[in-house]
C-alpha atoms as a PDB file:
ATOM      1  CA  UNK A   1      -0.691 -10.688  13.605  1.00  0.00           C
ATOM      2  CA  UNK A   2      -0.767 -10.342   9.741  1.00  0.00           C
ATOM      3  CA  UNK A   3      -2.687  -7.323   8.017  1.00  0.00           C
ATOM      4  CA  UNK A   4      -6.084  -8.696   7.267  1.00  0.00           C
ATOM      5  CA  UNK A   5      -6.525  -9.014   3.105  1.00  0.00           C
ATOM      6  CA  UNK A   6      -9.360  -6.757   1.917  1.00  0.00           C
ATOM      7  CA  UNK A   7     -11.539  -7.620  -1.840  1.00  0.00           C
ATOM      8  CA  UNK A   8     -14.086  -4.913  -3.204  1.00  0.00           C
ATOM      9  CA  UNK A   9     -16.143  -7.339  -5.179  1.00  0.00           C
ATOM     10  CA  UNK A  10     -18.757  -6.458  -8.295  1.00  0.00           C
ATOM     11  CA  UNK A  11     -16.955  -3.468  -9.681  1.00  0.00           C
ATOM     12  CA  UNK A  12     -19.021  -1.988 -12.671  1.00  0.00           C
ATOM     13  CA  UNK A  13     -17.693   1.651 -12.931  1.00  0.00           C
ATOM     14  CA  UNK A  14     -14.323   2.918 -13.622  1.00  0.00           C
ATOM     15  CA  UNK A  15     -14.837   5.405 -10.832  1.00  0.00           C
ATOM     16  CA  UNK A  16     -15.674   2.914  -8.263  1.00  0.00           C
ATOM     17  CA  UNK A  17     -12.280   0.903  -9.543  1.00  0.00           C
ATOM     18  CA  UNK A  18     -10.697   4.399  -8.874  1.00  0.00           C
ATOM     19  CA  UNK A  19     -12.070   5.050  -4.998  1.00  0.00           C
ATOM     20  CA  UNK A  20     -11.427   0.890  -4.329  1.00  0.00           C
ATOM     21  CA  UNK A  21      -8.013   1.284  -5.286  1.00  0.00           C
ATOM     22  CA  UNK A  22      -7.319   4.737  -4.004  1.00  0.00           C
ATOM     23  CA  UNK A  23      -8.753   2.883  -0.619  1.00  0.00           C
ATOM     24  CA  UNK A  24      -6.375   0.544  -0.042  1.00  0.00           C
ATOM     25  CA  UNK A  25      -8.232  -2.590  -1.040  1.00  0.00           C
ATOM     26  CA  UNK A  26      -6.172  -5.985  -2.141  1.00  0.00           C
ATOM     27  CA  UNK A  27      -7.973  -7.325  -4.596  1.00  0.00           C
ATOM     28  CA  UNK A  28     -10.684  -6.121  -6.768  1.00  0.00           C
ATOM     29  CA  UNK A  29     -13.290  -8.698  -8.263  1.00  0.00           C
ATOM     30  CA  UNK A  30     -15.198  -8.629 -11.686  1.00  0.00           C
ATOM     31  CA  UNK A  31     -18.440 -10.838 -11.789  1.00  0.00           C
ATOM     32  CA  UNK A  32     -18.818 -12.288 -15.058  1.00  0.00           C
ATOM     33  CA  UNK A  33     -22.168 -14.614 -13.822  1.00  0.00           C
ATOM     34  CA  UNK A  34     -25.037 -13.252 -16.674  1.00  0.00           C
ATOM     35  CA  UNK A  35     -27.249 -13.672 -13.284  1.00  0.00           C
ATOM     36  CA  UNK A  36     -25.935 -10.866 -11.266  1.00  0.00           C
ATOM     37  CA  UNK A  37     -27.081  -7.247 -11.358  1.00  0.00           C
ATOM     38  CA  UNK A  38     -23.087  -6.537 -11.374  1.00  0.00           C
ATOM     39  CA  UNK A  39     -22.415  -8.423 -13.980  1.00  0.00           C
ATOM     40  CA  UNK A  40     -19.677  -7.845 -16.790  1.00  0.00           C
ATOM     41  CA  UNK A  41     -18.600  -8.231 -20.113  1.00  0.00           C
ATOM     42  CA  UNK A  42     -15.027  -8.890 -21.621  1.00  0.00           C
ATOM     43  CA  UNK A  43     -15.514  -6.018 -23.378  1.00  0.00           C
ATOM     44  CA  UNK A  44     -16.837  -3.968 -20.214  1.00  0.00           C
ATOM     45  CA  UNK A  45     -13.824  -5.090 -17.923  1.00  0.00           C
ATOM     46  CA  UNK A  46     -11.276  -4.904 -20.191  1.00  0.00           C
ATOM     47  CA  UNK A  47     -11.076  -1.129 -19.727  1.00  0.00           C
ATOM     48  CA  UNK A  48     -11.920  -1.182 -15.657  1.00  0.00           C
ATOM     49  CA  UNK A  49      -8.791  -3.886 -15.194  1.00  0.00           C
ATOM     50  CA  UNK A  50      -6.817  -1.532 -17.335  1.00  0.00           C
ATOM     51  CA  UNK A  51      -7.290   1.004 -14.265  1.00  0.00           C
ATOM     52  CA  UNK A  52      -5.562  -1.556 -11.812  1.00  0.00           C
ATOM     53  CA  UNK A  53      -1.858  -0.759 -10.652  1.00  0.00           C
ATOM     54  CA  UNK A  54       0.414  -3.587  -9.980  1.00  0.00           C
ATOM     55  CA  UNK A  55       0.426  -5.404  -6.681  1.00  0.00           C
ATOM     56  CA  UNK A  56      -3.551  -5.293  -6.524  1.00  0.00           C
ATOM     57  CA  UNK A  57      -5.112  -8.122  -7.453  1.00  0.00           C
ATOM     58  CA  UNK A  58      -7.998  -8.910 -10.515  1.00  0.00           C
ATOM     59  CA  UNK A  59     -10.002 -11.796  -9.177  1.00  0.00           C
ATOM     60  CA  UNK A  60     -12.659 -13.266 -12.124  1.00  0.00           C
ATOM     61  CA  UNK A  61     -15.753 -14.434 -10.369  1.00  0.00           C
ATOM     62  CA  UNK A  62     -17.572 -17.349 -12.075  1.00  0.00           C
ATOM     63  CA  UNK A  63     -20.535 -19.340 -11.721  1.00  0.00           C
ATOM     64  CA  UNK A  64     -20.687 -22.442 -13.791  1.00  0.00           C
ATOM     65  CA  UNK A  65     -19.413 -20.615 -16.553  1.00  0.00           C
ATOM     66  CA  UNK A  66     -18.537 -22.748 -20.177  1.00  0.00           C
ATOM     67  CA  UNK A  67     -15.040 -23.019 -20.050  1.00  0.00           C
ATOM     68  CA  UNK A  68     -14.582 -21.608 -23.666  1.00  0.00           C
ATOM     69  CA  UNK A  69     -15.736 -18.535 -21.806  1.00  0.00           C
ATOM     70  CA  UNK A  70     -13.121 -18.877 -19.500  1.00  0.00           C
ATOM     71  CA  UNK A  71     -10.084 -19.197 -21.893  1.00  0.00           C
ATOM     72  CA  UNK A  72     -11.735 -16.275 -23.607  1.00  0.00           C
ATOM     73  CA  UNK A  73     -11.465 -14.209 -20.488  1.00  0.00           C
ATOM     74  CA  UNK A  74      -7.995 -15.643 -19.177  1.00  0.00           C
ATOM     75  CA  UNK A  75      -7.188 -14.854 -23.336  1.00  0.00           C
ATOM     76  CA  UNK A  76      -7.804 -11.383 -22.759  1.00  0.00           C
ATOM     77  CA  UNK A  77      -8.112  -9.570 -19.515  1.00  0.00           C
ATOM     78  CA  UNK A  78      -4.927  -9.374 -16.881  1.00  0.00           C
ATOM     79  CA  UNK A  79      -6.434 -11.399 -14.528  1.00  0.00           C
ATOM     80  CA  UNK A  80      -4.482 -12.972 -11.384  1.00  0.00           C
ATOM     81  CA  UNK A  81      -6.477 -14.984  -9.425  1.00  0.00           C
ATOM     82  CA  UNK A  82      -9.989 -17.102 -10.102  1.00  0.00           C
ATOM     83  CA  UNK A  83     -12.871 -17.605  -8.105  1.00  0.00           C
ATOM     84  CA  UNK A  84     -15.385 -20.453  -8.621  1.00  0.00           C
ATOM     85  CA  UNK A  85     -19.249 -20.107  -6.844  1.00  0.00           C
ATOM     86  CA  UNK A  86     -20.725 -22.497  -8.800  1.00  0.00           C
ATOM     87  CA  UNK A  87     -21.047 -26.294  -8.692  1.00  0.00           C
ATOM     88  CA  UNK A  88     -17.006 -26.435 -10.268  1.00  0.00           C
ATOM     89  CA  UNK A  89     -15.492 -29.910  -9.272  1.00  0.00           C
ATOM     90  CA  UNK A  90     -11.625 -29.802  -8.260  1.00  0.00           C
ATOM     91  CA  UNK A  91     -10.886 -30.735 -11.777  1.00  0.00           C
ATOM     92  CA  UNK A  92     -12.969 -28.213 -13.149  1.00  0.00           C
ATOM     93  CA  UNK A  93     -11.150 -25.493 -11.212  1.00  0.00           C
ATOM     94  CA  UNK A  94      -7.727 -26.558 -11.882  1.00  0.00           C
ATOM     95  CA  UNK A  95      -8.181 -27.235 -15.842  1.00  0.00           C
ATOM     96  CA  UNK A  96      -7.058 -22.975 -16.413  1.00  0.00           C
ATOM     97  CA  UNK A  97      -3.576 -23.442 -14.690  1.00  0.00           C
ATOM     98  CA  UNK A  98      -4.259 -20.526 -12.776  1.00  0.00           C
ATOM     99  CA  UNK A  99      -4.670 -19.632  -9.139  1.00  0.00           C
ATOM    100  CA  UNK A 100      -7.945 -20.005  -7.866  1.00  0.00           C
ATOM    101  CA  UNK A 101     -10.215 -19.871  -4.486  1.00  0.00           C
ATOM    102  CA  UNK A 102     -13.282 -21.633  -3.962  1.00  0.00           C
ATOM    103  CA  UNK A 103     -16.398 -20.316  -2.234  1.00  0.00           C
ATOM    104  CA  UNK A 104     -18.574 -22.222   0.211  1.00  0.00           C
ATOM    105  CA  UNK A 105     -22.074 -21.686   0.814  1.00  0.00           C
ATOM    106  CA  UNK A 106     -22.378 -21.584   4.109  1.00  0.00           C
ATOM    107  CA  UNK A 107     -25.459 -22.794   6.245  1.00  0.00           C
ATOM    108  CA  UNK A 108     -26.721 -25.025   8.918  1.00  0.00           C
ATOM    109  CA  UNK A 109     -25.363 -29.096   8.170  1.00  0.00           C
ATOM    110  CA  UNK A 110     -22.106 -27.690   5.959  1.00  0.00           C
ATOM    111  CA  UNK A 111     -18.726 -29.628   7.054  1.00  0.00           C
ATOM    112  CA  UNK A 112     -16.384 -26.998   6.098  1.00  0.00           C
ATOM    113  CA  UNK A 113     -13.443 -29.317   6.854  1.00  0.00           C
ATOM    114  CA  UNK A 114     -14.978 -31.935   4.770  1.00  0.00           C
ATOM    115  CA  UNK A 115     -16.111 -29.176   1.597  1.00  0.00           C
ATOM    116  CA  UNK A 116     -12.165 -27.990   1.776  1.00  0.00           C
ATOM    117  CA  UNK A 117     -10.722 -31.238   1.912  1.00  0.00           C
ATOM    118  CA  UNK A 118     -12.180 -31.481  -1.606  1.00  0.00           C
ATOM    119  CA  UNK A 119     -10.163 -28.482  -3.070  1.00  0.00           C
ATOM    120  CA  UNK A 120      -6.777 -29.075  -1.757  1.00  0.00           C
ATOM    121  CA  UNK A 121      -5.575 -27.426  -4.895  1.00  0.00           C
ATOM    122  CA  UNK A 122      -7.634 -24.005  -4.243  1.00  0.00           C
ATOM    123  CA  UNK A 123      -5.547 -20.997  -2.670  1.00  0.00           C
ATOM    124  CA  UNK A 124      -8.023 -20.124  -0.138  1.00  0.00           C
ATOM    125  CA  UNK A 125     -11.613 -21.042   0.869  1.00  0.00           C
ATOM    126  CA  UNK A 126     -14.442 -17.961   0.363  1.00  0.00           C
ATOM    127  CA  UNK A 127     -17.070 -18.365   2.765  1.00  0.00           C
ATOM    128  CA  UNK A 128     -20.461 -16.633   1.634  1.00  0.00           C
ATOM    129  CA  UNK A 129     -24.029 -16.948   2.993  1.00  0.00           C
ATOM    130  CA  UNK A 130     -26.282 -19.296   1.132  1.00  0.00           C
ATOM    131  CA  UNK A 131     -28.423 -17.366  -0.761  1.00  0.00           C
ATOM    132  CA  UNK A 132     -30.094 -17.313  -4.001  1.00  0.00           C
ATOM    133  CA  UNK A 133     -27.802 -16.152  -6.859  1.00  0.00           C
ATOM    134  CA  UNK A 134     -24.606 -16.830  -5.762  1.00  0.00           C
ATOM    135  CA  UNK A 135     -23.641 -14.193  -3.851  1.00  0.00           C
ATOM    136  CA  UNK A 136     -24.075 -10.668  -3.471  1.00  0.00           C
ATOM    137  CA  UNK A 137     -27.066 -10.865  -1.270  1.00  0.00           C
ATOM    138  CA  UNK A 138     -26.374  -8.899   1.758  1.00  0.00           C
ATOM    139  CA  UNK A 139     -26.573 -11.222   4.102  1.00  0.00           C
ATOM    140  CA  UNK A 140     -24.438 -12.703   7.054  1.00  0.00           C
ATOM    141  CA  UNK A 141     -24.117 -16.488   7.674  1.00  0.00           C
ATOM    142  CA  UNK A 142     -23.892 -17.859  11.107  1.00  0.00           C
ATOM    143  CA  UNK A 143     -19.949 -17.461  11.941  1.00  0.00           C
ATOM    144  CA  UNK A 144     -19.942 -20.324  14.465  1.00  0.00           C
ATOM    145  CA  UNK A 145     -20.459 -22.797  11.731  1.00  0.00           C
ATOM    146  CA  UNK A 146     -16.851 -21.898  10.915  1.00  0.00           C
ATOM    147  CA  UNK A 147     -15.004 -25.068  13.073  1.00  0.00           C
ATOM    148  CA  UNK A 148     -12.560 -23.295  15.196  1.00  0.00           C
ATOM    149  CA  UNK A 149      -9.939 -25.652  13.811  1.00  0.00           C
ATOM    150  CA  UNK A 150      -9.971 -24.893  10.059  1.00  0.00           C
ATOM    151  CA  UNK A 151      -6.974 -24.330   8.801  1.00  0.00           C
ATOM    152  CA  UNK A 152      -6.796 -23.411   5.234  1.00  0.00           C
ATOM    153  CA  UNK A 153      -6.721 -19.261   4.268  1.00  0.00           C
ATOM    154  CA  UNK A 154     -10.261 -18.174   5.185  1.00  0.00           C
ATOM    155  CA  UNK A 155     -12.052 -15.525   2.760  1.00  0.00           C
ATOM    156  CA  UNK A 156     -14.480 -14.165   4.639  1.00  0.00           C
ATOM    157  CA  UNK A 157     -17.916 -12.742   2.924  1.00  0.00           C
ATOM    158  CA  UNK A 158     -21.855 -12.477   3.028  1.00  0.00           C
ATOM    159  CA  UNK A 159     -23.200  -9.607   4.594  1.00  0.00           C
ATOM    160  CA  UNK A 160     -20.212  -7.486   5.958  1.00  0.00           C
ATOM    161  CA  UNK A 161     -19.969  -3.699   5.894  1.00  0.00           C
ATOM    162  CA  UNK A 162     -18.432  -0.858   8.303  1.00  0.00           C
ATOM    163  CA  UNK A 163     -20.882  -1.375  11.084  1.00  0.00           C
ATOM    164  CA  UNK A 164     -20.046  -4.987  11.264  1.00  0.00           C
ATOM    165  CA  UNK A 165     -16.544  -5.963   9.563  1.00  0.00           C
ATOM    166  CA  UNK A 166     -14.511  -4.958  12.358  1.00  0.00           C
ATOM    167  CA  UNK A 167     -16.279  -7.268  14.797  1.00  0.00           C
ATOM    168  CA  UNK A 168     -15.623 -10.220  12.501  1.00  0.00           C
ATOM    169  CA  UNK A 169     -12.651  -9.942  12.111  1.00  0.00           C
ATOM    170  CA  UNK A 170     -11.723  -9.626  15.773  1.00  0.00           C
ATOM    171  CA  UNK A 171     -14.065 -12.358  16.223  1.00  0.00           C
ATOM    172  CA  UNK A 172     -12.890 -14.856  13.032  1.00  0.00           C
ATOM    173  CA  UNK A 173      -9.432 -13.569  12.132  1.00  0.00           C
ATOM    174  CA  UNK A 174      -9.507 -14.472   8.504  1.00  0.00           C
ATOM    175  CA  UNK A 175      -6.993 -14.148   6.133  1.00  0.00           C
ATOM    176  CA  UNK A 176      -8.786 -12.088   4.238  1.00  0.00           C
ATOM    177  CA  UNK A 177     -12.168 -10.399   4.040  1.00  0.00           C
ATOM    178  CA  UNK A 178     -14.341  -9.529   0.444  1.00  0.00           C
ATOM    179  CA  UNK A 179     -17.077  -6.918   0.101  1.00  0.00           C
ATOM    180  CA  UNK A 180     -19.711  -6.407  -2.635  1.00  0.00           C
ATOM    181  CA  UNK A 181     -23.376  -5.143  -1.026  1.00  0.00           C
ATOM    182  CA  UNK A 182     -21.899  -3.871   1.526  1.00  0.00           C
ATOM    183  CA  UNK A 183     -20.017  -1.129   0.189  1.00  0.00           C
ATOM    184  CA  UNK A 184     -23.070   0.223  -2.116  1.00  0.00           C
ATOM    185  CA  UNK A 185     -25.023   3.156  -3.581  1.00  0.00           C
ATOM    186  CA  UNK A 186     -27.159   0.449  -5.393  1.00  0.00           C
ATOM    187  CA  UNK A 187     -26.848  -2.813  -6.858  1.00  0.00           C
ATOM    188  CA  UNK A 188     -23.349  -2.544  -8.996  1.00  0.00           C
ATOM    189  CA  UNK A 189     -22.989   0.984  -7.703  1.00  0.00           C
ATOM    190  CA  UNK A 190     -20.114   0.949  -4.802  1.00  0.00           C
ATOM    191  CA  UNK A 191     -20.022   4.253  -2.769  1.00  0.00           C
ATOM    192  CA  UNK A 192     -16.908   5.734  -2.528  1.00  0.00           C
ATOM    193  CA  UNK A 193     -17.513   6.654   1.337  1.00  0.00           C
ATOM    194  CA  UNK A 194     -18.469   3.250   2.036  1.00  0.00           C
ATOM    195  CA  UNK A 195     -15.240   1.443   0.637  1.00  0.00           C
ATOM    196  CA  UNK A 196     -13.081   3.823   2.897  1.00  0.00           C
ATOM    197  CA  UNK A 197     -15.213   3.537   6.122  1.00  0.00           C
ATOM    198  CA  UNK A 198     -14.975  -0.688   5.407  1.00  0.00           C
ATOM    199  CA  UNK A 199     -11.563  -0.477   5.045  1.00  0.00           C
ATOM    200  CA  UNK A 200     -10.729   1.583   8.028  1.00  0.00           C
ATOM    201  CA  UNK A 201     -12.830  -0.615  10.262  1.00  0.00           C
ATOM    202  CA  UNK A 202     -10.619  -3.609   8.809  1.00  0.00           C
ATOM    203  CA  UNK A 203      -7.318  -1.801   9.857  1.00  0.00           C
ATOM    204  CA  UNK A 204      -8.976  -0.866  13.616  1.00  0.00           C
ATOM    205  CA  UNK A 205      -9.554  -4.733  13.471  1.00  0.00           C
ATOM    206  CA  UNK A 206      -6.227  -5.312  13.124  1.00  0.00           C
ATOM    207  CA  UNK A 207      -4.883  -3.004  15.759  1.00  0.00           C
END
């Protein structure tokens, strides 16, 4: 069975960047949404990204976002992978020539299969409770909307943490799993403790 994937999401402090890192984690992803308490500047992630050794991943997070802004970004920060939450059409997505995953919003009357089918360009497929903002909200989606016979890599968010991440993956197998709430001291704030205690109950996951 492949190692699960692991993403700390909404890092704000070069610290927190430090402990993700020093964790294990993947990936690492930067919100640059003006709507979310962990919400960053060029300017502010430049340095954090800095921090990141090779073979971990910078994921950009954006929501609708001008796609000046997006040049801009891809311009100046070392990032290796995008990931669109907003209302970003296929062609939006793929206009950057970069890698990039999509996120669903998962609830009740979603066809997953159908939603992916119109990405067949994206890398993976984010699932994330629906929830206002975009993200970030703590909370866990129903899993068994997730068709048993989806096929495409499977990101799985919304609402994870230690007490329950080690049960969904067990339960899901995803290719991957991404934290943000979950691993906090406060909104933007990631506890160092946290991160290590999610990422061990990935690895008991995968046996």
């Amino acid at each position: 069975m492949p190692r699960t994937r692991i993403k700390i999401c909404g890092l704000t402090r070069a610290q927190d960047v430090d402990a993700a890192v020093a964790a294990g984690a993947d990936a690492l992803g930067f919100v640059f949404y003006p709507a979310s308490p962990r919400h960053v500047t060029i300017d502010q992630a430049a340095p954090l990204m800095a921090r990141v050794p090779p073979f971990v991943t910078i994921v950009a997070l954006f929501v609708n976002a001008d796609p000046a802004f997006v040049r801009e970004a891809l311009t100046r920060l070392p990032i290796g992978l995008l990931q669109f939450h907003g209302d970003e059409t296929e062609a939006d997505c793929l206009q950057y020539g970069r890698p990039y995953i999509r996120a669903a919003r998962m609830r009740a009357g979603v066809d997953l299969i159908e939603y992916a089918a119109c990405f067949p360009s994206a890398r993976g497929v984010l699932l994330d409770a629906f929830v206002e903002g975009y993200g970030g909200g703590g909370k866990v989606f129903d899993w068994s909307l997730i068709p048993p016979e989806f096929d495409r890599p499977l990101i799985l968010s919304g609402g994870l943490s230690a007490d329950n991440v080690t049960e969904a993956v067990r339960r899901i197998r995803p290719w991957a799993v991404d934290v943000s709430s979950g691993v906090e001291a406060g909104k933007g704030i990631k506890d160092a403790g946290a991160i290590a205690r999610f990422i061990s109950g990935v690895r008991d996951a995968d046996g």
